[in-house]
Protein backbone atom coordinates (compact mmCIF):
# COMPACT_ATOMS: atom_id res chain seq x y z
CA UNK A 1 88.74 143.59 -49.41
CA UNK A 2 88.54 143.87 -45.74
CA UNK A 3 89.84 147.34 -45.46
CA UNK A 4 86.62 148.41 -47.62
CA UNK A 5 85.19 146.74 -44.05
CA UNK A 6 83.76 149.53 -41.61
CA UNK A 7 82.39 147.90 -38.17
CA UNK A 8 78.72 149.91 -37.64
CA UNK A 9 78.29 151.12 -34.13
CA UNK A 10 75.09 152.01 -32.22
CA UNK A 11 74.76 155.52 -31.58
CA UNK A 12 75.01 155.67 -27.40
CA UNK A 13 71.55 156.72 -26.25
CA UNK A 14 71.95 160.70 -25.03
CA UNK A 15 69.46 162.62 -22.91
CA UNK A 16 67.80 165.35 -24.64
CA UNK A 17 68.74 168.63 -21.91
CA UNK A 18 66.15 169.75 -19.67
CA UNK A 19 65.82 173.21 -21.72
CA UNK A 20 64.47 171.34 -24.86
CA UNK A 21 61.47 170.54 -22.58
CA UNK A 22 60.93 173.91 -21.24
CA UNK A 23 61.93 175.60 -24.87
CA UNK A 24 58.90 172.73 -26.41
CA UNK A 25 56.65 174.35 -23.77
CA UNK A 26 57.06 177.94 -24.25
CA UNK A 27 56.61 176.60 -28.30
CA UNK A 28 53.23 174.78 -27.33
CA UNK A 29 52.31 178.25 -25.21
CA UNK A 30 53.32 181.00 -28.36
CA UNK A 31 51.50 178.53 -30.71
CA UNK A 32 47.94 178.64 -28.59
CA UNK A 33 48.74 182.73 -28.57
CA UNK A 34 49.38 182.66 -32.05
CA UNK A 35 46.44 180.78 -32.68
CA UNK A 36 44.38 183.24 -30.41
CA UNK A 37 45.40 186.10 -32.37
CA UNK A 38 44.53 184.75 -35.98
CA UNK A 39 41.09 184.11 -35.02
CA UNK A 40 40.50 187.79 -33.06
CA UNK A 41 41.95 189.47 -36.43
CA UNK A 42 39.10 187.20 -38.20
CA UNK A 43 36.56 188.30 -35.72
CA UNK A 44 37.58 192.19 -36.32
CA UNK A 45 37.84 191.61 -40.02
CA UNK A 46 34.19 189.85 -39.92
CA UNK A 47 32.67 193.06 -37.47
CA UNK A 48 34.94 195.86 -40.19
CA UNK A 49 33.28 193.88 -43.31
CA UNK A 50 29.39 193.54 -41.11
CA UNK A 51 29.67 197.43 -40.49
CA UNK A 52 30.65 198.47 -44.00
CA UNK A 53 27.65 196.05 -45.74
CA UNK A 54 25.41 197.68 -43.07
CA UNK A 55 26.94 201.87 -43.88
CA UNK A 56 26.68 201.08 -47.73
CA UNK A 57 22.81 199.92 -47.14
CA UNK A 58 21.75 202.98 -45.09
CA UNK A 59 23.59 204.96 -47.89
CA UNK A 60 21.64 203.32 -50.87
CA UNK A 61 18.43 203.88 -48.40
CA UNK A 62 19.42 207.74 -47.79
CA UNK A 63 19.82 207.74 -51.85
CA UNK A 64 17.01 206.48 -53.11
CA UNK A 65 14.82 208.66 -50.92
């Protein structure tokens, strides 16, 4: 029975590198630029979409006379 016995050990407590701090920065920096992007390809979607409603309007007014 004792050999089925296995002694648990603490893991030793190791200091993340410096890198993964400056690697969690540049992360935190790409995510804001990221996020930046998304909402300017919103903003250009919402002017594109604004533009066309207002061309199809002046059309139906040209139309109808």
């Amino acid at each position: 029975m004792n050999d089925k016995i296995v002694e648990l050990k603490r893991p030793e407590y190791v200091q993340p590198p410096v890198t993964d701090f400056w690697f969690a920065q540049v992360d935190n920096r790409l995510g804001r630029i990221e996020l930046m992007v998304n909402r300017l390809e919103w903003q250009i979607l919402l002017i594109v979409c604004a533009c066309a409603a207002v061309f199809v309007l002046e059309l139906l007014a040209v139309l109808k006379g």
